[in-house]
PDB file of N, CA and C in Angstrom:
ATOM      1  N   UNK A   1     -31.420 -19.429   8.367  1.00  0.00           N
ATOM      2  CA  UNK A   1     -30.050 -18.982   8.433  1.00  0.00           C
ATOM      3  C   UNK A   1     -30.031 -17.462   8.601  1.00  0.00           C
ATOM      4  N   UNK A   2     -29.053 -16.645   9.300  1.00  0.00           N
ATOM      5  CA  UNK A   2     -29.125 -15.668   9.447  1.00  0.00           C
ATOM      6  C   UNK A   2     -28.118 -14.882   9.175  1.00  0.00           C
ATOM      7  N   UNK A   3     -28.189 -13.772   8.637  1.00  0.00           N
ATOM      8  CA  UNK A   3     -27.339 -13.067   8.125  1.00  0.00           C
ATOM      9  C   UNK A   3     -26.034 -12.937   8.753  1.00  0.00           C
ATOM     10  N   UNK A   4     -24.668 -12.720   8.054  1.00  0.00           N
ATOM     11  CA  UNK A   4     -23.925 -12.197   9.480  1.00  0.00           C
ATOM     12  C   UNK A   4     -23.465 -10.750   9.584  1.00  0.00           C
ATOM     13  N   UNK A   5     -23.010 -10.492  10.617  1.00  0.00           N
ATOM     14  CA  UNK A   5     -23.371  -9.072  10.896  1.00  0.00           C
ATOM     15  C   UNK A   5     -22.376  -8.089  10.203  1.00  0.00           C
ATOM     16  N   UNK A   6     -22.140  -7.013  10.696  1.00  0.00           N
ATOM     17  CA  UNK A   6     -20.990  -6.245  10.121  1.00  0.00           C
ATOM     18  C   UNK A   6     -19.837  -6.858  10.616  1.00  0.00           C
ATOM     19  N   UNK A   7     -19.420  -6.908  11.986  1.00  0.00           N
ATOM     20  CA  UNK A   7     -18.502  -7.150  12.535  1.00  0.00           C
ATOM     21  C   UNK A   7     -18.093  -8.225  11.636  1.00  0.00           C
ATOM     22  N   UNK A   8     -18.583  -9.570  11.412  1.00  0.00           N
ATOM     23  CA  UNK A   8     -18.135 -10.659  10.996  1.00  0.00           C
ATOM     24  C   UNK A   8     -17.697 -10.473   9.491  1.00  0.00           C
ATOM     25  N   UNK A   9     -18.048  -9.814   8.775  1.00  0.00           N
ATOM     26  CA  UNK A   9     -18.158  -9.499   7.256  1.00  0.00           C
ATOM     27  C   UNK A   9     -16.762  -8.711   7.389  1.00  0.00           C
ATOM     28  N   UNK A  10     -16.481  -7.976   8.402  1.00  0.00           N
ATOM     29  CA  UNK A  10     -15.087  -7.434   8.817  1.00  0.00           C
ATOM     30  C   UNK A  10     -13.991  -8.709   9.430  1.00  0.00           C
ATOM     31  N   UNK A  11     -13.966  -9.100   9.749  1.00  0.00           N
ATOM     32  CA  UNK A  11     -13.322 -10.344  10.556  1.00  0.00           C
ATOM     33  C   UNK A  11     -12.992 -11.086   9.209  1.00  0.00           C
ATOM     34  N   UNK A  12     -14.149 -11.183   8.397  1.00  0.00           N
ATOM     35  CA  UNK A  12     -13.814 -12.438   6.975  1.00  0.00           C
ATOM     36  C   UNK A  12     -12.716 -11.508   6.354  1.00  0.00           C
ATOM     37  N   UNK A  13     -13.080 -10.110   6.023  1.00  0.00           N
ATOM     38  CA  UNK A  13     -12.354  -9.915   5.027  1.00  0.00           C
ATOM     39  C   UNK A  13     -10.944  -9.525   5.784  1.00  0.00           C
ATOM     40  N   UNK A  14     -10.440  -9.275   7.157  1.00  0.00           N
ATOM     41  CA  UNK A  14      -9.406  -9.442   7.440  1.00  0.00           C
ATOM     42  C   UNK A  14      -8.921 -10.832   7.448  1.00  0.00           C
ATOM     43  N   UNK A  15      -9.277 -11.843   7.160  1.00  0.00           N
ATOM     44  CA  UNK A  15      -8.891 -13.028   7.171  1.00  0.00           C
ATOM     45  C   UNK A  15      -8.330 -13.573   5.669  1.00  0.00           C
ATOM     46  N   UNK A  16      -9.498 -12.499   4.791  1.00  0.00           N
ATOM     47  CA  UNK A  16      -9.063 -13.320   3.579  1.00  0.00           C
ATOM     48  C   UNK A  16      -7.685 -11.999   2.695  1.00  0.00           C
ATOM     49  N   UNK A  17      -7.298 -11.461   3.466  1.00  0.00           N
ATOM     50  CA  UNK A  17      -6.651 -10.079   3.350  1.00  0.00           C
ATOM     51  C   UNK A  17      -5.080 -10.240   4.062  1.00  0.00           C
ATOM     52  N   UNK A  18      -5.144 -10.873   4.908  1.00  0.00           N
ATOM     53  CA  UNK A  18      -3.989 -11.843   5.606  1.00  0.00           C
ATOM     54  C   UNK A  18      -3.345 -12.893   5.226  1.00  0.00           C
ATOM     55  N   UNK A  19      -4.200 -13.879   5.167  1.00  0.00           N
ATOM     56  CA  UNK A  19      -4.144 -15.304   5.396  1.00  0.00           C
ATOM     57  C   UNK A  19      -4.182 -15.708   3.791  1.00  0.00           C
ATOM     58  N   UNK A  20      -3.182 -16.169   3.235  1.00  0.00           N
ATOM     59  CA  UNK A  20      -2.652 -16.344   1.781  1.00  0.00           C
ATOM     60  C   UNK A  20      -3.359 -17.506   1.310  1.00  0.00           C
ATOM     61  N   UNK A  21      -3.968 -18.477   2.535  1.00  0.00           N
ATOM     62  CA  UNK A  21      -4.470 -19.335   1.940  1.00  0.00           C
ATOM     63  C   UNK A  21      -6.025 -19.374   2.091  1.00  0.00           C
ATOM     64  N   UNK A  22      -6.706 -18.380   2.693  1.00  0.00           N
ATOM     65  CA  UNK A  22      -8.112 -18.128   2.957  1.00  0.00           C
ATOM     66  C   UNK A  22      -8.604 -18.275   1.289  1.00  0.00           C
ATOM     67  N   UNK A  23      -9.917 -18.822   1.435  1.00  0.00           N
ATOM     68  CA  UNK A  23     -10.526 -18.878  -0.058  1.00  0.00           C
ATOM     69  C   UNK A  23     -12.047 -18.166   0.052  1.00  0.00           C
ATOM     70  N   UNK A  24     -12.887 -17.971  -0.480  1.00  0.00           N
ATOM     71  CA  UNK A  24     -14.012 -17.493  -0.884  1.00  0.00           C
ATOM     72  C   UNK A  24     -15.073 -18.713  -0.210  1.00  0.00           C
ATOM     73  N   UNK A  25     -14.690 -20.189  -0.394  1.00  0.00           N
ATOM     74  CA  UNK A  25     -15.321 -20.863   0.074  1.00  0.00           C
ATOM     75  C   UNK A  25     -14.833 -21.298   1.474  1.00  0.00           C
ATOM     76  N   UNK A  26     -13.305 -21.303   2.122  1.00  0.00           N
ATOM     77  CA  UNK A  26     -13.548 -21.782   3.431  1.00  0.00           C
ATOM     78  C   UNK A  26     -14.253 -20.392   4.507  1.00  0.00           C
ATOM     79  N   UNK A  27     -14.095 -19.070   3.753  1.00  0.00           N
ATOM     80  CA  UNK A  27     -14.645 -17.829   4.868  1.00  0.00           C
ATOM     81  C   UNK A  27     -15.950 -18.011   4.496  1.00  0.00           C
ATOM     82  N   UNK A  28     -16.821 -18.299   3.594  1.00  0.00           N
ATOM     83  CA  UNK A  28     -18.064 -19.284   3.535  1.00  0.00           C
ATOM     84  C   UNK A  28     -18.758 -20.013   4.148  1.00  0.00           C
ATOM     85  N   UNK A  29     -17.684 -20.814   4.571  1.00  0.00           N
ATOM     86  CA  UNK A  29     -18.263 -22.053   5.364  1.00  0.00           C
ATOM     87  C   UNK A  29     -18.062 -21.144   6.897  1.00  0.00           C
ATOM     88  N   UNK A  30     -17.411 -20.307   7.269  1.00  0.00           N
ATOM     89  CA  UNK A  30     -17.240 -19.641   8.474  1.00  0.00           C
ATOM     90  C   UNK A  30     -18.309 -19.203   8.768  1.00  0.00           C
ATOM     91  N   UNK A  31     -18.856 -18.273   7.747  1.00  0.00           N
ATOM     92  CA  UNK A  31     -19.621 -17.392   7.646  1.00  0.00           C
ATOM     93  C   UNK A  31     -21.305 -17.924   7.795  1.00  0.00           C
ATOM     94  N   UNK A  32     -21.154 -19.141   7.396  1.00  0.00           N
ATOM     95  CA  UNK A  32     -22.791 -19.898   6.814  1.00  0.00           C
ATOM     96  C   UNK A  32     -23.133 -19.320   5.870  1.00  0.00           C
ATOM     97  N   UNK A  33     -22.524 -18.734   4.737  1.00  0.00           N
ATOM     98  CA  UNK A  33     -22.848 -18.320   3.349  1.00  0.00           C
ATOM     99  C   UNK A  33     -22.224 -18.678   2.122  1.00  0.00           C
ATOM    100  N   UNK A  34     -22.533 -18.704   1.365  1.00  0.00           N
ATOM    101  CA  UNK A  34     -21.926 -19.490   0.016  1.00  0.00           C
ATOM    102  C   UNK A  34     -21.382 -18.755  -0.389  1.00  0.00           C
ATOM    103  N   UNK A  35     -20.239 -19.468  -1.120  1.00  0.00           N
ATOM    104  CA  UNK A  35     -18.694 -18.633  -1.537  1.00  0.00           C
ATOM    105  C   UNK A  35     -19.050 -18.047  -2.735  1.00  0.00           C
ATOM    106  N   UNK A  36     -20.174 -18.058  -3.295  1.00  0.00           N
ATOM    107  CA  UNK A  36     -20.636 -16.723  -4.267  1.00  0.00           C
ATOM    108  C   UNK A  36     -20.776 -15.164  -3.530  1.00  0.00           C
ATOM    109  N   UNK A  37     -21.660 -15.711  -2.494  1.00  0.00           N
ATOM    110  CA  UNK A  37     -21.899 -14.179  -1.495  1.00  0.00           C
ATOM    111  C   UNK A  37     -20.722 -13.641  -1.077  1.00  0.00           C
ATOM    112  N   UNK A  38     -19.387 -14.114  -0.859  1.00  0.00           N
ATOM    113  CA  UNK A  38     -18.424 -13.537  -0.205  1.00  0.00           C
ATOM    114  C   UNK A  38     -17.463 -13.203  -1.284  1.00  0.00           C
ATOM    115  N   UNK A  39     -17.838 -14.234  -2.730  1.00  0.00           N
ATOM    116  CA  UNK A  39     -17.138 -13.308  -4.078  1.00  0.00           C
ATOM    117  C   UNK A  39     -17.963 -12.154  -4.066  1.00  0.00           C
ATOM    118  N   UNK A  40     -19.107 -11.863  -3.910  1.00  0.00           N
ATOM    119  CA  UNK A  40     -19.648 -10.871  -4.173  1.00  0.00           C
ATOM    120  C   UNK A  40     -19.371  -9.594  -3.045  1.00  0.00           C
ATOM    121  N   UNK A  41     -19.424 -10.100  -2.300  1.00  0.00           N
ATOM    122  CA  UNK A  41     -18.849  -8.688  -1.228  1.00  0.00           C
ATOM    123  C   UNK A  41     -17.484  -8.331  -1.076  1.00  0.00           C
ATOM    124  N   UNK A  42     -16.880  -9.329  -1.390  1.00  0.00           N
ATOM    125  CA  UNK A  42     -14.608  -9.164  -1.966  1.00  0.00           C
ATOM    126  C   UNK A  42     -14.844  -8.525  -3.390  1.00  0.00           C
ATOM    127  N   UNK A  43     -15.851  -7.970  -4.443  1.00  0.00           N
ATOM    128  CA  UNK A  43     -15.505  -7.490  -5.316  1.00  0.00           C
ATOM    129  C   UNK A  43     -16.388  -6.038  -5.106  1.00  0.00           C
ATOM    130  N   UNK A  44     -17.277  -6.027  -4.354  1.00  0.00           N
ATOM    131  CA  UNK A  44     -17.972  -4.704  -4.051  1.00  0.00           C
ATOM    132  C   UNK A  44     -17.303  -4.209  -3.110  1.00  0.00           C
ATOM    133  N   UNK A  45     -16.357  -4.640  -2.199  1.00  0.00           N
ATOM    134  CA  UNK A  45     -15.834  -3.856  -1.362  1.00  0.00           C
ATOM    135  C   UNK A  45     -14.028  -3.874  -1.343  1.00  0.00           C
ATOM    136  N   UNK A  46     -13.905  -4.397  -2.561  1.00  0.00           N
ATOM    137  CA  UNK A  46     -12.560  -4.344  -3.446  1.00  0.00           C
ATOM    138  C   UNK A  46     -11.709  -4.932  -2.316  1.00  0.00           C
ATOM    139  N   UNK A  47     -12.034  -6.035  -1.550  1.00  0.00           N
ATOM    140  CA  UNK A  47     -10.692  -6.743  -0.708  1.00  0.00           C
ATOM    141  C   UNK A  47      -9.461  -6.859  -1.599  1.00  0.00           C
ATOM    142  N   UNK A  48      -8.541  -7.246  -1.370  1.00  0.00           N
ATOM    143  CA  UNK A  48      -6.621  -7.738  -1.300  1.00  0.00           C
ATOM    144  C   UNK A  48      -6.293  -7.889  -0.651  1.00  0.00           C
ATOM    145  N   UNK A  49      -5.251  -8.839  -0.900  1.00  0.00           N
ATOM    146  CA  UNK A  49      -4.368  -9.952  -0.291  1.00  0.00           C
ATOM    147  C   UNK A  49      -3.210  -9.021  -0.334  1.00  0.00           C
ATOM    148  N   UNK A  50      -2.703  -8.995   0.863  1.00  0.00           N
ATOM    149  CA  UNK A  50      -2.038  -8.271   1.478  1.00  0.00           C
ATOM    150  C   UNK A  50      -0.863  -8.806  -0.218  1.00  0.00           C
ATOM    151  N   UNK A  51      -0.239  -9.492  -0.566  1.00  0.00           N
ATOM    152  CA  UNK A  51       0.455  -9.777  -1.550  1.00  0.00           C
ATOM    153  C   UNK A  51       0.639  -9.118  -2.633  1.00  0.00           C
ATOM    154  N   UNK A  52      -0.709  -8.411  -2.814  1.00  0.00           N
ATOM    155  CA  UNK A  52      -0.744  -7.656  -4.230  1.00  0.00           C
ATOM    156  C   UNK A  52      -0.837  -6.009  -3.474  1.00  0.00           C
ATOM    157  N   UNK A  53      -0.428  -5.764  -2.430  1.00  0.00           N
ATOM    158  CA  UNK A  53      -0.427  -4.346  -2.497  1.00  0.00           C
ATOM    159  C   UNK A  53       1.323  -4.158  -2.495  1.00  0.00           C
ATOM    160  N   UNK A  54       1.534  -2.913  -3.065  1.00  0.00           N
ATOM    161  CA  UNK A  54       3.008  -2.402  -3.290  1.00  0.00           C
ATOM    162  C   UNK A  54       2.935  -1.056  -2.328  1.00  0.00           C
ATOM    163  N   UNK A  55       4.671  -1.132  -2.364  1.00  0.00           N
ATOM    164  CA  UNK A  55       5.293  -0.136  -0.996  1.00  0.00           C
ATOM    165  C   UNK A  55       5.018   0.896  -1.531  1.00  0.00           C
ATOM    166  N   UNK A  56       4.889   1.895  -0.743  1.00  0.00           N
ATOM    167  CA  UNK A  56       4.555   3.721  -1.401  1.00  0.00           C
ATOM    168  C   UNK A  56       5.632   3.562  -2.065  1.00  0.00           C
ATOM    169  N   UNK A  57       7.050   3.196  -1.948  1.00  0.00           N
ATOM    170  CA  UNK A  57       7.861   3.914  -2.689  1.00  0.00           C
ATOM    171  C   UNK A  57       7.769   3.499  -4.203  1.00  0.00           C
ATOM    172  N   UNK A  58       7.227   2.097  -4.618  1.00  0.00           N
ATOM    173  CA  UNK A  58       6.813   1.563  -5.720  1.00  0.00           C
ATOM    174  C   UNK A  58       6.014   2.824  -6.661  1.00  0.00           C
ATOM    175  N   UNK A  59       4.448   2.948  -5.471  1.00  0.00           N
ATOM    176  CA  UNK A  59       3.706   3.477  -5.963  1.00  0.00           C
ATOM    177  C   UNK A  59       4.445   4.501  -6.346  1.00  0.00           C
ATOM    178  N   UNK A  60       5.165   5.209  -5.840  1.00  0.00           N
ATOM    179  CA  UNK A  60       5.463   6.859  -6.424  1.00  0.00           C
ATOM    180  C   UNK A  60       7.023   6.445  -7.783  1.00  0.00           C
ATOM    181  N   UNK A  61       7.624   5.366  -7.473  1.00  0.00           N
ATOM    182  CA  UNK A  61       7.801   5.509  -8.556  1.00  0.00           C
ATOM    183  C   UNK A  61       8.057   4.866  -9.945  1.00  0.00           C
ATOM    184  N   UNK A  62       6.471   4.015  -9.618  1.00  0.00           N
ATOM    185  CA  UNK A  62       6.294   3.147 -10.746  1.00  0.00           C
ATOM    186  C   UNK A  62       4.695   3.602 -11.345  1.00  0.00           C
ATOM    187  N   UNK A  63       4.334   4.449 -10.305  1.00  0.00           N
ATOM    188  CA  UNK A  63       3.025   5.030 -10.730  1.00  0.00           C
ATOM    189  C   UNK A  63       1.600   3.953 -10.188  1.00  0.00           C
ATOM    190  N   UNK A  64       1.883   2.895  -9.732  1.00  0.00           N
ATOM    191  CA  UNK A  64       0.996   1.706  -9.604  1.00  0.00           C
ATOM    192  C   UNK A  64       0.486   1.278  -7.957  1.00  0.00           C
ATOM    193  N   UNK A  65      -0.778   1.290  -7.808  1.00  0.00           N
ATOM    194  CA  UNK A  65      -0.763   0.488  -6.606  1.00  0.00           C
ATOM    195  C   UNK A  65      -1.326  -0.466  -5.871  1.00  0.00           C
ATOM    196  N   UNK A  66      -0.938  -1.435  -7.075  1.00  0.00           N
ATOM    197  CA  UNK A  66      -1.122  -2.727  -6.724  1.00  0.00           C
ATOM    198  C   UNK A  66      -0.558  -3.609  -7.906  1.00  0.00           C
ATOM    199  N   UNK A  67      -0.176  -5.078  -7.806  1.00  0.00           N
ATOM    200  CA  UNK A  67       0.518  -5.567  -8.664  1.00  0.00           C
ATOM    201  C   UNK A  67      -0.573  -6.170  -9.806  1.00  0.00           C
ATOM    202  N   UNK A  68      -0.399  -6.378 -10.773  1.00  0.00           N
ATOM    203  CA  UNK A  68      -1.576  -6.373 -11.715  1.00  0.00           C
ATOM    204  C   UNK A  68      -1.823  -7.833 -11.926  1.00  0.00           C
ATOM    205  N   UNK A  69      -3.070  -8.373 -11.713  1.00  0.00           N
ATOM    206  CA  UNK A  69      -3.316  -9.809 -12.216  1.00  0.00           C
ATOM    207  C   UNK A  69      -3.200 -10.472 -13.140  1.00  0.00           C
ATOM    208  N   UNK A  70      -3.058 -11.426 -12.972  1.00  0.00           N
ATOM    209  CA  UNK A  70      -3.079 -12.444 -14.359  1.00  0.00           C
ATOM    210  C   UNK A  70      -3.349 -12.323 -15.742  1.00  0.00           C
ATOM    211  N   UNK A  71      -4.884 -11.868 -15.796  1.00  0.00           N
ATOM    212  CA  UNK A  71      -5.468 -11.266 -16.614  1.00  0.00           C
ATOM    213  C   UNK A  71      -5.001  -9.848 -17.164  1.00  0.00           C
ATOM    214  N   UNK A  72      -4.861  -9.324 -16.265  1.00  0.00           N
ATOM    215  CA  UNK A  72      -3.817  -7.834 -17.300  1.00  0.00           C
ATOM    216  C   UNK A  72      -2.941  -7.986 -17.829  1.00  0.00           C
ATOM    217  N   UNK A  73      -2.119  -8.565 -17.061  1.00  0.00           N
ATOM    218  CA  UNK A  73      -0.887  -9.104 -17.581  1.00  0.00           C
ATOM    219  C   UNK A  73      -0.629  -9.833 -19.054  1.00  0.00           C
ATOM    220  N   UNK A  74      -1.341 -10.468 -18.882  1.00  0.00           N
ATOM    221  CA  UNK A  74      -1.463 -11.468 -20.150  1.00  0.00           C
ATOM    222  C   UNK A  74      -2.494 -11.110 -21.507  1.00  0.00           C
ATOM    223  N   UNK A  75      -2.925  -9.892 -21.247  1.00  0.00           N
ATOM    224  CA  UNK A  75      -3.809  -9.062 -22.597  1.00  0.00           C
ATOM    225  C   UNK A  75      -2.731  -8.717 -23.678  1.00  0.00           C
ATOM    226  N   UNK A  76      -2.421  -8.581 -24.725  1.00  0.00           N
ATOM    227  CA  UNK A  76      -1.548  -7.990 -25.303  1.00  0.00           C
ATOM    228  C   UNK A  76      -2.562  -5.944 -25.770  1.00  0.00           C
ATOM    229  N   UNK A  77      -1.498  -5.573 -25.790  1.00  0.00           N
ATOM    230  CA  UNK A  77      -1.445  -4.100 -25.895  1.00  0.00           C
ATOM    231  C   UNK A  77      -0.807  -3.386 -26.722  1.00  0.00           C
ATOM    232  N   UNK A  78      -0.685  -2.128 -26.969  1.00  0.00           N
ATOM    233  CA  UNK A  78       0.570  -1.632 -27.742  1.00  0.00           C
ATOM    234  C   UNK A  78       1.424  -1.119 -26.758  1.00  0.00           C
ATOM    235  N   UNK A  79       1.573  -1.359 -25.544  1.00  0.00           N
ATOM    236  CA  UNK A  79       2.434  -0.815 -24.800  1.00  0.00           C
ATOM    237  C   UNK A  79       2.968  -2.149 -24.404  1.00  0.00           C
ATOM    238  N   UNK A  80       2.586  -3.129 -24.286  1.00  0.00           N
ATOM    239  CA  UNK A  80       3.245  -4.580 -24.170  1.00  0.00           C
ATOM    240  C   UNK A  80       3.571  -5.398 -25.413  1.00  0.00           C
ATOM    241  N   UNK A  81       3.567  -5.264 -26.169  1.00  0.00           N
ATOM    242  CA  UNK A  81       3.952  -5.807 -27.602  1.00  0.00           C
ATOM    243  C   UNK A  81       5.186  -5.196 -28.067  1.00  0.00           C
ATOM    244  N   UNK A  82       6.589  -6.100 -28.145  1.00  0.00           N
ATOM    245  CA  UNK A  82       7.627  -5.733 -28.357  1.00  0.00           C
ATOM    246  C   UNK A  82       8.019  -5.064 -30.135  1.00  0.00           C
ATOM    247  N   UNK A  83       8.401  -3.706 -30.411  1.00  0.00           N
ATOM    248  CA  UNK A  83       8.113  -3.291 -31.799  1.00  0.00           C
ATOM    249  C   UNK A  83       9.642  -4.048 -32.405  1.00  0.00           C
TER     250      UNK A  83
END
Protein backbone atom coordinates (compact mmCIF):
# COMPACT_ATOMS: atom_id res chain seq x y z
CA UNK A 1 0.00 0.00 0.00
CA UNK A 2 1.26 3.30 -0.63
CA UNK A 3 1.28 6.31 0.99
CA UNK A 4 -0.89 9.15 -0.22
CA UNK A 5 0.58 12.12 -1.28
CA UNK A 6 0.28 15.72 -0.17
CA UNK A 7 -2.12 16.69 -2.64
CA UNK A 8 -4.57 13.95 -1.49
CA UNK A 9 -4.07 14.51 2.36
CA UNK A 10 -5.25 18.13 1.07
CA UNK A 11 -8.29 17.01 -0.96
CA UNK A 12 -9.32 14.70 2.37
CA UNK A 13 -9.12 17.39 4.60
CA UNK A 14 -11.09 19.75 2.29
CA UNK A 15 -13.63 17.15 2.17
CA UNK A 16 -13.86 16.47 5.71
CA UNK A 17 -13.91 20.47 6.32
CA UNK A 18 -16.97 20.85 3.91
CA UNK A 19 -18.90 17.96 3.74
CA UNK A 20 -20.91 17.67 7.24
CA UNK A 21 -21.20 14.21 6.73
CA UNK A 22 -17.49 13.12 5.81
CA UNK A 23 -16.15 10.81 8.69
CA UNK A 24 -12.57 9.78 9.62
CA UNK A 25 -13.45 6.40 8.28
CA UNK A 26 -15.23 7.03 4.87
CA UNK A 27 -11.94 9.69 3.86
CA UNK A 28 -10.11 6.37 4.98
CA UNK A 29 -11.48 4.21 2.86
CA UNK A 30 -10.72 7.05 0.04
CA UNK A 31 -7.52 7.36 1.09
CA UNK A 32 -6.48 3.40 1.60
CA UNK A 33 -5.70 4.30 5.21
CA UNK A 34 -7.31 3.59 8.41
CA UNK A 35 -9.50 6.04 10.09
CA UNK A 36 -6.96 6.16 12.99
CA UNK A 37 -4.29 7.71 10.50
CA UNK A 38 -6.65 10.40 9.33
CA UNK A 39 -7.76 10.98 13.22
CA UNK A 40 -4.31 11.44 13.55
CA UNK A 41 -3.51 13.94 10.87
CA UNK A 42 -7.25 15.99 11.60
CA UNK A 43 -5.72 16.48 15.11
CA UNK A 44 -2.02 17.38 14.12
CA UNK A 45 -3.10 19.58 11.57
CA UNK A 46 -6.14 20.92 13.63
CA UNK A 47 -8.91 20.37 10.67
CA UNK A 48 -12.81 21.92 11.20
CA UNK A 49 -15.88 21.58 9.98
CA UNK A 50 -16.67 24.47 8.43
CA UNK A 51 -19.73 24.45 11.31
CA UNK A 52 -17.67 25.18 14.19
CA UNK A 53 -15.88 28.18 12.83
CA UNK A 54 -17.55 31.69 13.88
CA UNK A 55 -17.93 35.08 11.88
CA UNK A 56 -15.09 37.69 12.69
CA UNK A 57 -17.71 39.68 14.03
CA UNK A 58 -18.42 36.89 16.78
CA UNK A 59 -14.80 36.56 17.19
CA UNK A 60 -14.25 40.26 18.04
CA UNK A 61 -17.05 40.36 20.04
CA UNK A 62 -17.34 37.37 21.94
CA UNK A 63 -13.60 36.95 22.09
CA UNK A 64 -13.86 33.19 20.58
CA UNK A 65 -12.99 31.46 17.44
CA UNK A 66 -14.60 28.66 17.21
CA UNK A 67 -17.70 27.17 18.84
CA UNK A 68 -16.65 25.00 21.76
CA UNK A 69 -17.30 21.17 21.86
CA UNK A 70 -19.16 18.99 23.70
CA UNK A 71 -16.66 18.31 26.04
CA UNK A 72 -16.01 21.97 27.12
CA UNK A 73 -19.14 22.66 27.30
CA UNK A 74 -20.21 20.18 29.59
CA UNK A 75 -17.03 20.48 32.25
CA UNK A 76 -18.37 22.42 35.09
CA UNK A 77 -16.20 25.54 36.10
CA UNK A 78 -16.47 28.53 38.24
CA UNK A 79 -17.33 30.57 35.42
CA UNK A 80 -20.17 28.09 34.40
CA UNK A 81 -21.65 27.20 37.68
CA UNK A 82 -24.61 29.36 38.48
CA UNK A 83 -23.76 31.27 42.18
Amino acid sequence: MTRPSKEAWAKARLEYETNPVATCESIGRELGVTKQAVALKKKAQDWQRASTLVSPELVEQYGVSTIPDKDTLSKKTDENIAK
